[in-house]
C-alpha atoms as a PDB file:
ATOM      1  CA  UNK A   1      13.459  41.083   5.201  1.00  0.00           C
ATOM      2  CA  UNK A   2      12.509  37.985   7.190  1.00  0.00           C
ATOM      3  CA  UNK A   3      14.681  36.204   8.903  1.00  0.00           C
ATOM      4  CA  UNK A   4      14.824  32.493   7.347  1.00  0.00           C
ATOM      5  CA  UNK A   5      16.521  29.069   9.022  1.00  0.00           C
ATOM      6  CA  UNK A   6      18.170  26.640   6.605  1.00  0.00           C
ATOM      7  CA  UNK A   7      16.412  23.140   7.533  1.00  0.00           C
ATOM      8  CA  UNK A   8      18.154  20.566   8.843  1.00  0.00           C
ATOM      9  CA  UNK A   9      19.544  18.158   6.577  1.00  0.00           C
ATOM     10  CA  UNK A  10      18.065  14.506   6.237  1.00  0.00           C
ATOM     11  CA  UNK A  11      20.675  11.594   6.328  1.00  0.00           C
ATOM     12  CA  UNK A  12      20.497   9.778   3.589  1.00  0.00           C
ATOM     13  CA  UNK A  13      21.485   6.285   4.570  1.00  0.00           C
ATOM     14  CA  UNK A  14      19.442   6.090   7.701  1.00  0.00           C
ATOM     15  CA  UNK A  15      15.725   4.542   7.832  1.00  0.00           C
ATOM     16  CA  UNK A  16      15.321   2.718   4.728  1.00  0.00           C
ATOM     17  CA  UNK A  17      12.549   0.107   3.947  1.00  0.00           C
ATOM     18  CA  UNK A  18      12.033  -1.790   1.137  1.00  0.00           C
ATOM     19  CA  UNK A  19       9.493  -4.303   0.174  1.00  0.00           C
ATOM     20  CA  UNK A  20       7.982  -5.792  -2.393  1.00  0.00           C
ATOM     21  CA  UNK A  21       5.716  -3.468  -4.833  1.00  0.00           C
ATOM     22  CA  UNK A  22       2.086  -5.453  -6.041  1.00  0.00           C
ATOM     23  CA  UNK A  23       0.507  -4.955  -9.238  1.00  0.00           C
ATOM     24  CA  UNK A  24      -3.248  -3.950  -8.653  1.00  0.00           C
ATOM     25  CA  UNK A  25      -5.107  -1.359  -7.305  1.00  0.00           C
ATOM     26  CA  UNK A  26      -4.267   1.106  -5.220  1.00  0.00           C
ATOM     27  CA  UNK A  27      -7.131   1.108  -2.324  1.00  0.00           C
ATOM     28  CA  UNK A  28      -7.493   2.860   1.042  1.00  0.00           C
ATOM     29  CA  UNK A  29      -9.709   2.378   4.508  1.00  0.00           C
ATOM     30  CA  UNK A  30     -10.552   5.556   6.296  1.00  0.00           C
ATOM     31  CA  UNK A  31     -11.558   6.233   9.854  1.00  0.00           C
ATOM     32  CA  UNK A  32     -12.955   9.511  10.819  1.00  0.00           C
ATOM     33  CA  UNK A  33     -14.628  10.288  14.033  1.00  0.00           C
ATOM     34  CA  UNK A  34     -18.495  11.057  13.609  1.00  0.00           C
ATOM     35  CA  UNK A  35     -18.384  14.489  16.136  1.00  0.00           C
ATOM     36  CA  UNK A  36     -16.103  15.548  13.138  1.00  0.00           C
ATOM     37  CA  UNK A  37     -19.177  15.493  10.769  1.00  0.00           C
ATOM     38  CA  UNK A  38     -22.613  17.768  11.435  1.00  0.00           C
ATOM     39  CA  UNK A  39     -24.461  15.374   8.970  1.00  0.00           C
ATOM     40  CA  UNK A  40     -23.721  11.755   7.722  1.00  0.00           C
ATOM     41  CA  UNK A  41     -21.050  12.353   4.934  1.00  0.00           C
ATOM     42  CA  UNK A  42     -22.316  11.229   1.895  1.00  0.00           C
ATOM     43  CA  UNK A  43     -19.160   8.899   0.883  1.00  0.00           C
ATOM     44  CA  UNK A  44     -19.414   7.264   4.055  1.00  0.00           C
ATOM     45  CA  UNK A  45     -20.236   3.202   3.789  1.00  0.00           C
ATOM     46  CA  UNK A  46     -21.346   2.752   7.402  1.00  0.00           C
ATOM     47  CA  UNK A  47     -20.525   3.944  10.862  1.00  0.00           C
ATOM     48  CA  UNK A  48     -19.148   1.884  13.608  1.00  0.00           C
ATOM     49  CA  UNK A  49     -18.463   2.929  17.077  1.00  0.00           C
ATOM     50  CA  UNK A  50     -18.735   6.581  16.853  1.00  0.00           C
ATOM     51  CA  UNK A  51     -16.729   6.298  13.428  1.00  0.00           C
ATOM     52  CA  UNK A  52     -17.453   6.347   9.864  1.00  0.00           C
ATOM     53  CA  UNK A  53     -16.260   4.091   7.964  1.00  0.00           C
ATOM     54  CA  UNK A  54     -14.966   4.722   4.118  1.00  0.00           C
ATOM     55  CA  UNK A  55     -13.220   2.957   1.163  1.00  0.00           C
ATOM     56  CA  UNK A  56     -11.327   4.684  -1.608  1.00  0.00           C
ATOM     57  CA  UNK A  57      -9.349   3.703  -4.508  1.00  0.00           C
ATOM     58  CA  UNK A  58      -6.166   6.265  -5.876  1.00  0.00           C
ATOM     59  CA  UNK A  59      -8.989   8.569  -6.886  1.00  0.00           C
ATOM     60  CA  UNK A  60     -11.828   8.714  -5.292  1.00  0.00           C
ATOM     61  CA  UNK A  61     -14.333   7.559  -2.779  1.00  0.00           C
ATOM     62  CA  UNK A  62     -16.468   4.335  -2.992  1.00  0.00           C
ATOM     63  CA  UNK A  63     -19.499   3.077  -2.985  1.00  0.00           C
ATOM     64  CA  UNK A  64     -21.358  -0.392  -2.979  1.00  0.00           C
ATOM     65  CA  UNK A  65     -22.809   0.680  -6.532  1.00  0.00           C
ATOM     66  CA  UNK A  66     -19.537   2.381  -7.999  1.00  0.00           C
ATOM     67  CA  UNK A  67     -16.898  -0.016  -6.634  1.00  0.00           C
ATOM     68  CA  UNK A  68     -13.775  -0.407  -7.592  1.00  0.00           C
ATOM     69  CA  UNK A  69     -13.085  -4.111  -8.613  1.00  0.00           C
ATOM     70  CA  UNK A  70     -15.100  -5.001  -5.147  1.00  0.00           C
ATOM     71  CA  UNK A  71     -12.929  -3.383  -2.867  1.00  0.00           C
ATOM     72  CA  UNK A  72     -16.315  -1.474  -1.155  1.00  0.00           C
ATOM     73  CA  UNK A  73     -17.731  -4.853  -1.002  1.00  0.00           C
ATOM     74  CA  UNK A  74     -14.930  -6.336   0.874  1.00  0.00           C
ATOM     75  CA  UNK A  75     -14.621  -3.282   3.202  1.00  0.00           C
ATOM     76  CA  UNK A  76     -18.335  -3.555   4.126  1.00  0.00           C
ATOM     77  CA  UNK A  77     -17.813  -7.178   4.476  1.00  0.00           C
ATOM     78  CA  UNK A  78     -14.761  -6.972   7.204  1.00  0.00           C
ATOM     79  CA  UNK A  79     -16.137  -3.863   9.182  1.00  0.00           C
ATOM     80  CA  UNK A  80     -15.179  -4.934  12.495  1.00  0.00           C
ATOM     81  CA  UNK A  81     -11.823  -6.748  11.694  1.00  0.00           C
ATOM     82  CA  UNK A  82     -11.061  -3.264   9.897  1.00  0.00           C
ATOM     83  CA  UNK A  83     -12.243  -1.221  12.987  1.00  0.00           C
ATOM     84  CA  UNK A  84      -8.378  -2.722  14.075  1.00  0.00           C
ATOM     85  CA  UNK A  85      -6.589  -0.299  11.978  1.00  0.00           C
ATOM     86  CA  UNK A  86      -8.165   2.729  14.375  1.00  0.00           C
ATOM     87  CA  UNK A  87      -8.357   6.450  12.718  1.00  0.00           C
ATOM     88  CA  UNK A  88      -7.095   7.616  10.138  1.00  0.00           C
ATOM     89  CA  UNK A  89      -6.395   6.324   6.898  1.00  0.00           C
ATOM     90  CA  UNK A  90      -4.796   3.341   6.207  1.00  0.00           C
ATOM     91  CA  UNK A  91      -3.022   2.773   2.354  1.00  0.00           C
ATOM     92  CA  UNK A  92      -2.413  -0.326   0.221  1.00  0.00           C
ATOM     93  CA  UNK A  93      -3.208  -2.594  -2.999  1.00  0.00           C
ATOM     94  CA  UNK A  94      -6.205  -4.562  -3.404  1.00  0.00           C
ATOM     95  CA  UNK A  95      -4.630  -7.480  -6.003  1.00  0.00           C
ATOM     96  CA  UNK A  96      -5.914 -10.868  -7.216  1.00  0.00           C
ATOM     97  CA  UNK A  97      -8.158 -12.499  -9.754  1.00  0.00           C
ATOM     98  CA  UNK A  98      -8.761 -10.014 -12.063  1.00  0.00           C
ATOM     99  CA  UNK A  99      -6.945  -7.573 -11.528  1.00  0.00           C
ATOM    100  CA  UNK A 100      -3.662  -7.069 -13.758  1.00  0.00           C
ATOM    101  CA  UNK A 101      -1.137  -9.465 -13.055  1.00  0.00           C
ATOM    102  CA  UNK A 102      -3.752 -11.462 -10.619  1.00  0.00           C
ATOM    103  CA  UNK A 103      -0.661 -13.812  -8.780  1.00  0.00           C
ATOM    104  CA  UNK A 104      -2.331 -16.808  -9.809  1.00  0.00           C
ATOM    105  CA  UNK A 105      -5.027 -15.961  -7.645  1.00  0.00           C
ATOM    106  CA  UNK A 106      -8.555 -17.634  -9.233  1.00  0.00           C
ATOM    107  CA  UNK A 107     -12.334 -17.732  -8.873  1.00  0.00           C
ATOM    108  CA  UNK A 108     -12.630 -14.311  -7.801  1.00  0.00           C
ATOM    109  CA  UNK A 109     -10.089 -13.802  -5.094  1.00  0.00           C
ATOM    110  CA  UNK A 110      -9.003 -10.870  -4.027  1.00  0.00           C
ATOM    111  CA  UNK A 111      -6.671  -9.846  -0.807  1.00  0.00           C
ATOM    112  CA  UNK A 112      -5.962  -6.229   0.215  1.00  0.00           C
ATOM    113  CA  UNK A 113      -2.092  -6.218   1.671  1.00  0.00           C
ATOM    114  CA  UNK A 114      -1.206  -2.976   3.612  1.00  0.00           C
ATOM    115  CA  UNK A 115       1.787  -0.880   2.612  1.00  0.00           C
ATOM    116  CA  UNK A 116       2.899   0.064   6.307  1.00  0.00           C
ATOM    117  CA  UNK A 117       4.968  -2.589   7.395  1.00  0.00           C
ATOM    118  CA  UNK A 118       6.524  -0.412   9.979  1.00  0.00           C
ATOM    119  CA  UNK A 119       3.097  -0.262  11.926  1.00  0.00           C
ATOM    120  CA  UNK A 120       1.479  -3.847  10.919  1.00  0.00           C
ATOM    121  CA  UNK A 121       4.110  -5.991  10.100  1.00  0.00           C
ATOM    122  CA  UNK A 122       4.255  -7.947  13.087  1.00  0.00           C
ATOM    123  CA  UNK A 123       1.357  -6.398  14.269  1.00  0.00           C
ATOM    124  CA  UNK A 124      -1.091  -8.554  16.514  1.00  0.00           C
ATOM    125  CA  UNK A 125      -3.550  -6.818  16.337  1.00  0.00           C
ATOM    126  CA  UNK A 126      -3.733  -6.143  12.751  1.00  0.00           C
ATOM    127  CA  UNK A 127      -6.819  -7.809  10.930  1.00  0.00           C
ATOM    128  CA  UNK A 128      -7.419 -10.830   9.936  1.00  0.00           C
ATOM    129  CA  UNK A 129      -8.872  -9.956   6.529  1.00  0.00           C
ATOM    130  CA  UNK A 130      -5.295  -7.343   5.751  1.00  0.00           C
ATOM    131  CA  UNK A 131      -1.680  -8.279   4.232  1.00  0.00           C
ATOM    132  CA  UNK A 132       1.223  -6.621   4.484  1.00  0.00           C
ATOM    133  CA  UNK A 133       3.665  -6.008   1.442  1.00  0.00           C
ATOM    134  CA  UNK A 134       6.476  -8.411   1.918  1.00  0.00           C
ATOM    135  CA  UNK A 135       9.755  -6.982   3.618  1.00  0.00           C
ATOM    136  CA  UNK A 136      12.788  -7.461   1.908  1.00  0.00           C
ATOM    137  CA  UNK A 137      14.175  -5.045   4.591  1.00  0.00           C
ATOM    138  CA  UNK A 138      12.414  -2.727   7.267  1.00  0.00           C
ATOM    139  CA  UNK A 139      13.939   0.568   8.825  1.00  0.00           C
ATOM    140  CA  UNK A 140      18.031  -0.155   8.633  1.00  0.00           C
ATOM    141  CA  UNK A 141      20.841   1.750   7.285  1.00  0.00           C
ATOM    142  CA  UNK A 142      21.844   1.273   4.143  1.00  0.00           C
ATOM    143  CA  UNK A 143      25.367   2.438   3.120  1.00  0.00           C
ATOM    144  CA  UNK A 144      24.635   1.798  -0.716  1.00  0.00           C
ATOM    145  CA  UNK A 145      20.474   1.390  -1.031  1.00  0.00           C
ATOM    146  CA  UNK A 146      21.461   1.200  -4.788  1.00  0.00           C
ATOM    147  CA  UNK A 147      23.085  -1.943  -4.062  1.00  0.00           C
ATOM    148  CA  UNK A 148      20.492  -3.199  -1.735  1.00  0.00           C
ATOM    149  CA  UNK A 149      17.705  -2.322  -4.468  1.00  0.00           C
ATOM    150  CA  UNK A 150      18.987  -4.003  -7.315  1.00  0.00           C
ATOM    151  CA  UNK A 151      20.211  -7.025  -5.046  1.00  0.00           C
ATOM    152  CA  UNK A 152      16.423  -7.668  -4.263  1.00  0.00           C
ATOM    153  CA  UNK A 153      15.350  -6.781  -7.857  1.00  0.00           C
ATOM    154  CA  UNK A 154      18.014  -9.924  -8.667  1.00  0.00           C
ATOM    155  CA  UNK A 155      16.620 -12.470  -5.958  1.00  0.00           C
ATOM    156  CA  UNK A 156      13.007 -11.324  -7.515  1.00  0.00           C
ATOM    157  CA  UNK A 157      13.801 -12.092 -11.234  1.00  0.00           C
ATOM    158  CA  UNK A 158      15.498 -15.179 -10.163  1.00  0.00           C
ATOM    159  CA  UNK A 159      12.913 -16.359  -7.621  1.00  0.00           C
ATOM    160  CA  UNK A 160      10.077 -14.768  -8.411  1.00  0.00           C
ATOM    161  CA  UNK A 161       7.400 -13.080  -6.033  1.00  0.00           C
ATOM    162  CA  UNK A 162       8.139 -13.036  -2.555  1.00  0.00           C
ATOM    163  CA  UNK A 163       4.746 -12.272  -1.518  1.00  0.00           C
ATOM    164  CA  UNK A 164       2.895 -14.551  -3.545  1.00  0.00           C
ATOM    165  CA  UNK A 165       5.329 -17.699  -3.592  1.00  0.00           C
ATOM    166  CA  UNK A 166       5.643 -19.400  -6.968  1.00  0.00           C
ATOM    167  CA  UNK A 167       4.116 -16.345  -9.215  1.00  0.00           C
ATOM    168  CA  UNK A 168       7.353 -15.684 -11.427  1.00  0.00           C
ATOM    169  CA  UNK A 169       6.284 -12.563 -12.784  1.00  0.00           C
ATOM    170  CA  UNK A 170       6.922 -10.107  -9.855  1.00  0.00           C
ATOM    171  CA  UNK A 171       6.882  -6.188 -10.829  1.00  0.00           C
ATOM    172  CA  UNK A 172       9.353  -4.648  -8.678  1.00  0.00           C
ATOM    173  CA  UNK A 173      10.239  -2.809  -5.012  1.00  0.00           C
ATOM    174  CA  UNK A 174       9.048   0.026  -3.168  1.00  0.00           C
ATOM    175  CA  UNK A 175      12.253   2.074  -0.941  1.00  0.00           C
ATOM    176  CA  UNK A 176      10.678   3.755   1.578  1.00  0.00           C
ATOM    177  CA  UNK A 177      12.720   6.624   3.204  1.00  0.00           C
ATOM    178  CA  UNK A 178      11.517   7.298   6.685  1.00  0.00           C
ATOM    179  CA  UNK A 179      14.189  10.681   7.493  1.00  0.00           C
ATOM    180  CA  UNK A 180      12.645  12.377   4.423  1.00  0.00           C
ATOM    181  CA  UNK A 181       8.917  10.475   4.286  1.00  0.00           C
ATOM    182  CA  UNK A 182       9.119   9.853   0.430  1.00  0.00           C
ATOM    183  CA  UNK A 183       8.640   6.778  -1.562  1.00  0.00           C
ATOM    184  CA  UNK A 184      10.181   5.450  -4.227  1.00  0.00           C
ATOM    185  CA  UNK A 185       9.846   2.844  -6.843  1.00  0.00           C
ATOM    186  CA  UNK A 186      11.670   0.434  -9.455  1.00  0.00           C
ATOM    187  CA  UNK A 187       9.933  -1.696 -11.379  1.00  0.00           C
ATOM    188  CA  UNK A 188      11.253  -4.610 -14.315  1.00  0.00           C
ATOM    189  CA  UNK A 189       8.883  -2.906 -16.972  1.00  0.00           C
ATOM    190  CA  UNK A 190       8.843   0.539 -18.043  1.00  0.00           C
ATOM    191  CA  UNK A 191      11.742   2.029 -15.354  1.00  0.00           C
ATOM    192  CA  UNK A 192      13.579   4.126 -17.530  1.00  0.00           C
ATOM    193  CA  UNK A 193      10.879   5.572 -19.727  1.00  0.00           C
ATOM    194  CA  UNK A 194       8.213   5.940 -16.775  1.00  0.00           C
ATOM    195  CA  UNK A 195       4.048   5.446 -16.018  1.00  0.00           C
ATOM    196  CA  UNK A 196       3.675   7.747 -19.846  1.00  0.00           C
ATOM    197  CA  UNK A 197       5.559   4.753 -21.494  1.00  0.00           C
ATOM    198  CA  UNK A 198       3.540   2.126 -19.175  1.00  0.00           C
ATOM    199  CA  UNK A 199       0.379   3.994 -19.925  1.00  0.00           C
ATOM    200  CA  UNK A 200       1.091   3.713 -23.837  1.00  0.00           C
ATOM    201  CA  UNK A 201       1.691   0.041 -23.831  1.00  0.00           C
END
């Protein structure tokens, strides 16, 4: 038999992140070097630079004629603030007018905030046409995250969305935990019976 290593334990209380989580879309930006490619990749909007340039929503890739509440379009309108970001891909929610619960956002507008506040948050170089997810806290220890979670879940139903100031219907927080890499989520609807429950309503 193979010799096998227990893994290293992750520490629980070290690394955490938290910030706020946005009802709308999830969306995505993706650079890939051309000299990956042999031909043009179909899904590709453009190139730029030696790269290609290409949007997607939780699902799947987009196009200019099968969008995803205009997220292509604004991608294809921003390419060189986007070429910023560099390779790779690059994750967050594309929110606003339209869009389920819109923070008051009219006439069309739309925004695209960025989940990785570790890498953009005070970022100079990030672009002009991204966000970033409000920070309620970014990479600290947290003896009780418990605490800290439903603390911010409190200032949010009292206060109301950090991100979008004066929109009183926030949905909830994202805990990031950098030791282990997951992701977690609490929301005010649907927590305890999950996205089947939320799916049914």
């Amino acid at each position: 038999m193979d010799f096998e290593r227990f893994s290293s334990l992750t520490r629980f209380s070290q690394g955490w992140t938290i910030t706020e989580k946005l009802d709308g879309t999830n969306a995505q930006v993706a650079w890939r070097p051309k000299a990956d490619y042999q031909s043009e990749p179909g899904a590709a909007l453009t190139e730029h630079e030696g790269y290609y340039l290409f949007a997607g929503s939780r699902n799947r890739w987009l196009s200019l004629d099968k969008d995803n509440m205009g997220f292509a379009r604004f991608v294809s309108h921003n390419v060189s603030e986007l070429f910023k970001l560099g390779e790779g891909r690059h994750f967050g929610e594309w929110y606003g007018s339209g869009i389920k619960r819109g923070y008051g956002l009219t006439g069309g507008e739309k925004r695209f905030a960025l989940f990785n506040s570790l890498r953009w948050k005070d970022n100079p170089d990030r672009p002009q046409c991204c966000e970033v997810v409000h920070t309620f806290i970014q990479d600290e220890y947290l003896n009780n995250p418990d605490g800290a979670a439903q603390g911010i879940m409190t200032m949010l139903k009292e206060n109301g969305s950090y991100h979008a100031p004066g929109f009183m219907d926030p949905e909830g927080i994202v805990m990031f935990h950098r030791k282990s890499g997951v992701a977690f989520k609490k929301t005010f609807d649907y927590d305890e019976q999950g996205k089947w429950a939320e799916m049914k309503s």
